[in-house]
Protein backbone atom coordinates (compact mmCIF):
# COMPACT_ATOMS: atom_id res chain seq x y z
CA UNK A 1 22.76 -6.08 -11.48
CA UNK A 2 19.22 -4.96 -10.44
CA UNK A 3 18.44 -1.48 -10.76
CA UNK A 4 17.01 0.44 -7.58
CA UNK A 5 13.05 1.33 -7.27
CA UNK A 6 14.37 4.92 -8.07
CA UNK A 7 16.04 4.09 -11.16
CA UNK A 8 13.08 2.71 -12.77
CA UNK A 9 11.61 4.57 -15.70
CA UNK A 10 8.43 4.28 -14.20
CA UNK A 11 9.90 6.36 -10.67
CA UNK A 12 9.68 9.29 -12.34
CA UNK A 13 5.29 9.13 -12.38
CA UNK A 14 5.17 7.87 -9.04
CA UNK A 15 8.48 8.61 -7.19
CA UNK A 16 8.86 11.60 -4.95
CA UNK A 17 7.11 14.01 -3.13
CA UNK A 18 5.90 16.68 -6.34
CA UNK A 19 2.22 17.09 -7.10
CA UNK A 20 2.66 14.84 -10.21
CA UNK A 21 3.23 11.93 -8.14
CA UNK A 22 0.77 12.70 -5.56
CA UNK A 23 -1.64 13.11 -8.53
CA UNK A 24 -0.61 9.53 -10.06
CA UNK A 25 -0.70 7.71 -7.16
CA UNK A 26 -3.89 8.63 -6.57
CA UNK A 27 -5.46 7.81 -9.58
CA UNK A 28 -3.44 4.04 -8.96
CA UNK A 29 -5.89 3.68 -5.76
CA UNK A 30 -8.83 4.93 -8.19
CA UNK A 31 -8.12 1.83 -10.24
CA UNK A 32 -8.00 -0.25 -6.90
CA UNK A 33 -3.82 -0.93 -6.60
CA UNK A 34 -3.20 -0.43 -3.28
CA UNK A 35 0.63 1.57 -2.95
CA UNK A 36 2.41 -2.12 -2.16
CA UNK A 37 1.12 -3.76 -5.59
CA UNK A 38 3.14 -1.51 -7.84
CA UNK A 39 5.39 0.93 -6.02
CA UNK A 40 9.32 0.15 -6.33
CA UNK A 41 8.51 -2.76 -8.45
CA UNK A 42 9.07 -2.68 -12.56
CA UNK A 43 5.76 -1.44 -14.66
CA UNK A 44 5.36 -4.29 -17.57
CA UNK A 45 3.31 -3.54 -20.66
CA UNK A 46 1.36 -6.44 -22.44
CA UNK A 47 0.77 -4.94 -25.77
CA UNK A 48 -2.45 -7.27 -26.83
CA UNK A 49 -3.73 -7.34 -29.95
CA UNK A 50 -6.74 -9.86 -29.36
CA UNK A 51 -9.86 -8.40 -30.75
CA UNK A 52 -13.43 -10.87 -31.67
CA UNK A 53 -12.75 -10.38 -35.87
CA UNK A 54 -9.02 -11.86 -35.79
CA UNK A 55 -9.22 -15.48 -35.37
CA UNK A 56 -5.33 -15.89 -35.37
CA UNK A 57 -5.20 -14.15 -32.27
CA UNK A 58 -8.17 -15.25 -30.99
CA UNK A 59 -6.73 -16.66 -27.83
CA UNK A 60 -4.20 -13.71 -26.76
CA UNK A 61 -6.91 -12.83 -24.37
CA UNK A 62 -6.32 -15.95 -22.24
CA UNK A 63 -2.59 -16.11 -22.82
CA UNK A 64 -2.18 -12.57 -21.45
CA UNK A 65 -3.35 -13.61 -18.04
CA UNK A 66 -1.20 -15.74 -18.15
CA UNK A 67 1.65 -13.49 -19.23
CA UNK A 68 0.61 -10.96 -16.74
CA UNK A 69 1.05 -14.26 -14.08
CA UNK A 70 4.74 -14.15 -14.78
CA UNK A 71 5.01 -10.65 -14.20
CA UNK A 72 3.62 -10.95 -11.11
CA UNK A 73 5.91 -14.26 -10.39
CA UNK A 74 8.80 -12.55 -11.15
CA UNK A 75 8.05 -8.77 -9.27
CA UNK A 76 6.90 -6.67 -11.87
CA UNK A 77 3.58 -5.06 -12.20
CA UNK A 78 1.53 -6.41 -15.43
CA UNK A 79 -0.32 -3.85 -17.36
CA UNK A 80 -2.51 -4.87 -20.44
CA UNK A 81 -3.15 -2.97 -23.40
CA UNK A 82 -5.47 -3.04 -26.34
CA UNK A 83 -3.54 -2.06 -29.67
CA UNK A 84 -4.50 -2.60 -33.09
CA UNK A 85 -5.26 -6.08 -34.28
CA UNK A 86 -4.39 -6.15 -38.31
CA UNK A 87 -6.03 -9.19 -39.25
CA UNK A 88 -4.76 -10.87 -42.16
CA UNK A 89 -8.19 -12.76 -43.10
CA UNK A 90 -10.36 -9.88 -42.74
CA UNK A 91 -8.70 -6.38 -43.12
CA UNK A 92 -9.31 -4.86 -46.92
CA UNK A 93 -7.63 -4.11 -49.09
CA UNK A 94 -4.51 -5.01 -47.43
CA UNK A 95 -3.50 -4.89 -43.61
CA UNK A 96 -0.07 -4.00 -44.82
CA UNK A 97 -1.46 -0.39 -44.95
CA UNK A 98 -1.57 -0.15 -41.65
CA UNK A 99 1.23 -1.89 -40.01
CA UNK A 100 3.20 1.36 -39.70
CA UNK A 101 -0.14 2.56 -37.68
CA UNK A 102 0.49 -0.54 -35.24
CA UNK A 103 4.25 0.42 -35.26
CA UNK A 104 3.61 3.80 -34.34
CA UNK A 105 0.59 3.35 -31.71
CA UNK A 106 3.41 0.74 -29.98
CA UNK A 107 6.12 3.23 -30.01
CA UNK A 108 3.67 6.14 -28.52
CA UNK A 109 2.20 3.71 -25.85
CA UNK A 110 5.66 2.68 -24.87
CA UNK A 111 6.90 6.44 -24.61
CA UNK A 112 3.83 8.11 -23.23
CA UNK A 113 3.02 5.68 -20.53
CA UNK A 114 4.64 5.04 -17.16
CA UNK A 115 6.34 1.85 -18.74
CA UNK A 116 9.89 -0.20 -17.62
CA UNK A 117 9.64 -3.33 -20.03
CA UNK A 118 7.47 -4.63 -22.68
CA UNK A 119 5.69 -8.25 -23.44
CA UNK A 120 4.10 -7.41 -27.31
CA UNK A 121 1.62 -10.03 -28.19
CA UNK A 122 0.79 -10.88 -32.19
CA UNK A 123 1.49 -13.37 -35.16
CA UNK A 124 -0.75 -12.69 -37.72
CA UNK A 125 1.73 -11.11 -40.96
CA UNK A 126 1.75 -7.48 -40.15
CA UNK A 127 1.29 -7.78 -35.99
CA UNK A 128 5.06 -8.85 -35.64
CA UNK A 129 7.18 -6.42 -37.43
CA UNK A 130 4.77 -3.94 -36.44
CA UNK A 131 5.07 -4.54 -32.45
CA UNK A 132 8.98 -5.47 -33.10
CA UNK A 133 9.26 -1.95 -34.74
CA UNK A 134 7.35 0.02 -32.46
CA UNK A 135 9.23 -1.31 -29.51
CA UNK A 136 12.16 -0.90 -30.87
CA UNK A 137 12.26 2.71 -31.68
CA UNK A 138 10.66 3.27 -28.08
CA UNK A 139 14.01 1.48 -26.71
CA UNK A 140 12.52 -0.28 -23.98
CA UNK A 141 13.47 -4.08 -23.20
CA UNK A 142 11.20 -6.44 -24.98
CA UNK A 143 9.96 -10.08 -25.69
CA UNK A 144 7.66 -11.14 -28.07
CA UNK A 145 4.90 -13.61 -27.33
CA UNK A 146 3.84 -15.18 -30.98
CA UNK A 147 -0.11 -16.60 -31.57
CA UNK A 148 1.92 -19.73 -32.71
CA UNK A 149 0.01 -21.69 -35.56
CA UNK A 150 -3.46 -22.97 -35.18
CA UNK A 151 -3.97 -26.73 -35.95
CA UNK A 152 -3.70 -28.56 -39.74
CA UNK A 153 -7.02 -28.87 -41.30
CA UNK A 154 -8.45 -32.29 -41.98
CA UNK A 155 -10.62 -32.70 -45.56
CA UNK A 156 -11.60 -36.40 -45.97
CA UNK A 157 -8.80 -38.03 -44.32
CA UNK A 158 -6.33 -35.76 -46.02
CA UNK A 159 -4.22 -32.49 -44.39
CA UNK A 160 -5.06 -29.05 -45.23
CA UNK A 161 -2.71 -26.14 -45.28
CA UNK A 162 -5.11 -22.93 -44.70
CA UNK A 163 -2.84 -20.28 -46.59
CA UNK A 164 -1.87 -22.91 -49.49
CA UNK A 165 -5.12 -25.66 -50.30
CA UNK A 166 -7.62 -22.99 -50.07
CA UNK A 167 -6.69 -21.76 -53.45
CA UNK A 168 -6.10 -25.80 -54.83
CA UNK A 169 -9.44 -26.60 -53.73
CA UNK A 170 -11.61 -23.26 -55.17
CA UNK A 171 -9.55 -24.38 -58.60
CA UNK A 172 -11.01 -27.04 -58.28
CA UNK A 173 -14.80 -26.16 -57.51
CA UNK A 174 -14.05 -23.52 -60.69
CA UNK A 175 -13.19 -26.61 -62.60
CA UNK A 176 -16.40 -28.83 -61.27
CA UNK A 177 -14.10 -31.24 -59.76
CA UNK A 178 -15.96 -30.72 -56.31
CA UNK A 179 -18.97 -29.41 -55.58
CA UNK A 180 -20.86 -27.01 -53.13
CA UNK A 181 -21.27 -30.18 -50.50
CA UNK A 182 -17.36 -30.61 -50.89
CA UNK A 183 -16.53 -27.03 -50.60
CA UNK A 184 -18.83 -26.64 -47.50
CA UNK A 185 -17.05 -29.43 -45.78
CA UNK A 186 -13.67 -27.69 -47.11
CA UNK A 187 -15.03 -24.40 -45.51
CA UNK A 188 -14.89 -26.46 -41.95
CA UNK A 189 -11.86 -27.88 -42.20
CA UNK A 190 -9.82 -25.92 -43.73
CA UNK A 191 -9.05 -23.32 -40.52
CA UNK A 192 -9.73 -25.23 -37.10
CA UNK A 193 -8.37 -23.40 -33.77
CA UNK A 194 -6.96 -19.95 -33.20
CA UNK A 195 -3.61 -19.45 -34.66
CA UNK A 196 -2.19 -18.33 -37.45
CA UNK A 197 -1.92 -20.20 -40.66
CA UNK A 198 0.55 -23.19 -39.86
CA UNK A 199 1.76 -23.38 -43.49
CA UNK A 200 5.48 -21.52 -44.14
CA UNK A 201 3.63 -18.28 -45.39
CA UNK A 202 4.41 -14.63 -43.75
CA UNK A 203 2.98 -15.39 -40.41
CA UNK A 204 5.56 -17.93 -39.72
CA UNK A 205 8.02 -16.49 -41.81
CA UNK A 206 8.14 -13.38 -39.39
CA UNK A 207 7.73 -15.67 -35.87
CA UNK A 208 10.60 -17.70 -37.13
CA UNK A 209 12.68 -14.25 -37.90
CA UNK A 210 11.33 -12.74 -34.43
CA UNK A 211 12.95 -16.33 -32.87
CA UNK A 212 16.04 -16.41 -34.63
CA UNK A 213 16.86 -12.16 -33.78
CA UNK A 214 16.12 -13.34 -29.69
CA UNK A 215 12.90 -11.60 -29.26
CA UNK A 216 11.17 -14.42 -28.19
CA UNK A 217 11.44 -17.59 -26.02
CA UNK A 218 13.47 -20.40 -27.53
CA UNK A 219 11.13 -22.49 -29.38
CA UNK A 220 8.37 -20.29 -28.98
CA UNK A 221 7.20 -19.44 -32.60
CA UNK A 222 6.74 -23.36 -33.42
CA UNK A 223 4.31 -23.60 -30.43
CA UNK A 224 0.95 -23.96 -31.50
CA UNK A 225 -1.99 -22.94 -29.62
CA UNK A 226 -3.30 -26.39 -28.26
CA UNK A 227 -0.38 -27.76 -26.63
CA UNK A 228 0.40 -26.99 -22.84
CA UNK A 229 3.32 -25.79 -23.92
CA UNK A 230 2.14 -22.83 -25.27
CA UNK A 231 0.71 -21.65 -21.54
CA UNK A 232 3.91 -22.39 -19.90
CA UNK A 233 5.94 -20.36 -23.01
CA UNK A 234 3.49 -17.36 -21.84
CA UNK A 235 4.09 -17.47 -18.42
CA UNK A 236 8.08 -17.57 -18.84
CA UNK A 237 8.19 -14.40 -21.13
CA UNK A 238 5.83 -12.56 -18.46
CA UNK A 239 8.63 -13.61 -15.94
CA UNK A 240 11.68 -13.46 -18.32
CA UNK A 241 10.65 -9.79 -19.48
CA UNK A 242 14.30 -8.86 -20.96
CA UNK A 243 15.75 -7.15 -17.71
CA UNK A 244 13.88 -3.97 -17.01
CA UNK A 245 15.54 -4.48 -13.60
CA UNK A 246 18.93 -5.16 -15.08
C-alpha cells in the first residue's frame, strides 16, 4: 500500500494552506527546488558521516550521490546531512565517549526535520550503533549503508590485517627485528583505501550485526569499497529506503 502525499510526515511542513507552509515552501525555492521536485513525494534523509580526518569513511561523500540517485530513481526527495564522524583512528581518548552524542544528534535530526525515511551512512566502530540507535528511537523507516572494509595491506609479498599486524610488527621494531626502513614501508602498507579495517574487529563485528538484524542490503557489509558492487549496493538502499510510502 502507498501512502497518499497527505499522509506523509513531511505534509505537515509543506501541506496546506497555513502560514507555516507558505513560509516553508518558500524557503524550498530559496534553496532552488522548484514546488514539482519535492512536493507529494517522500523527504529521504542521508545521514553522512564523511568528514577529511576519518579515512574509513573517506568515500561516503561519493557514495551519497549515489544514494541520493536512488532516491530520486525511486520518487523520493534525497536530503544530505553532515553528522558526527567518530573516527576510530583518530578520536582521543576513546570515540566510544561520544557515540551516544552521534545517537542523539541522529534521533534530533530525524525528529526536528521535515523527514519520511532515513538512509544512515557509517562503519567505523561507534558510527553504526550510534546511527542504528538514533534512528531507532526517532521511529522512522531506515537502511543502513556500511563504509564496507578497505583493501588488505601488502608488506613484502605478505597480507596485512590493519587492526591485528600493526601491533605484531611494532613488537617487533621494539624487539630490533625490523628496523625504521621496514616500519616505514609497514606504515604504507599497512592501511591502503578508504574503509574500515577488513580484519573481524568491531567495525565488522557491528556491519555484520547491522546485516544480520535487516538494516542493510543483503550482502552489503562484506562489500568493500573498490568493487563496483559497492556503487550499485548504494544506489539500491537510496531506492529501497524501507517503505516511507508503505
Amino acid at each position: 500500500m502507498t501512502r497518499k502525499p497527505e499522509e506523509l510526515r513531511s505534509h505537515r511542513w509543506f501541506g496546506g494552506e497555513g502560514l507555516r507552509s507558505f513560509s516553508h515552501r518558500s524557503r524550498m525555492r530559496q534553496l532552488g527546488y522548484g514546488a514539482q521536485e519535492h512536493l507529494g513525494k517522500p523527504f529521504i534523509a542521508i545521514l553522512n558521516t564523511w568528514s577529511d580526518i576519518n579515512p574509513c569513511h573517506m568515500h561516503l561523500r561519493e557514495r551519497a550521490e549515489q544514494v541520493k540517485r536512488g532516491v530520486l530513481e525511486a520518487g523520493g526527495f534525497p536530503l544530505e546531512f553532515p553528522v558526527a564522524t567518530l573516527s576510530e583512528t583518530f578520536q582521543k581518548p576513546t570515540p566510544m565517549m561520544y557515540r551516544n552524542l552521534l545517537a542523539m544528534e541522529t534521533e534530533e535530526l530525524l525528529r526536528s526535520y521535515p523527514v519520511d525515511g532515513a538512509v544512515l551512512m557509517g562503519g567505523c566502530d561507534k558510527t553504526t550503533p550510534a546511527l542504528l540507535m538514533g534512528a531507532a528511537s526517532a521511529g522512522l523507516p531506515a537502511i543502513f549503508v556500511p563504509a564496507g572494509p578497505m583493501l588488505r595491506g601488502n608488506y613484502r609479498g605478505q597480507p596485512l590485517g590493519s587492526g591485528t599486524d600493526m601491533w605484531k610488527y611494532w613488537d617487533d621494531k621494539r624487539a630490533g627485528l625490523i628496523g625504521d626502513c621496514e616500519l616505514a614501508e609497514l606504515e604504507c602498507g599497512l592501511a591502503r583505501s578508504p574503509g574500515h579495517c577488513m580484519t573481524m574487529g568491531t567495525a565488522s563485528t557491528m556491519t555484520s550485526a547491522a546485516e544480520a538484524l535487516g538494516v542493510t542490503m543483503p550482502g552489503a557489509a562484506s562489500i568493500g569499497w573498490p568493487r563496483p558492487a559497492a556503487a550499485g549496493s548504494c544506489r539500491w538502499c537510496g531506492k529501497t529506503w524501507p517503505s516511507a510510502r508503505c
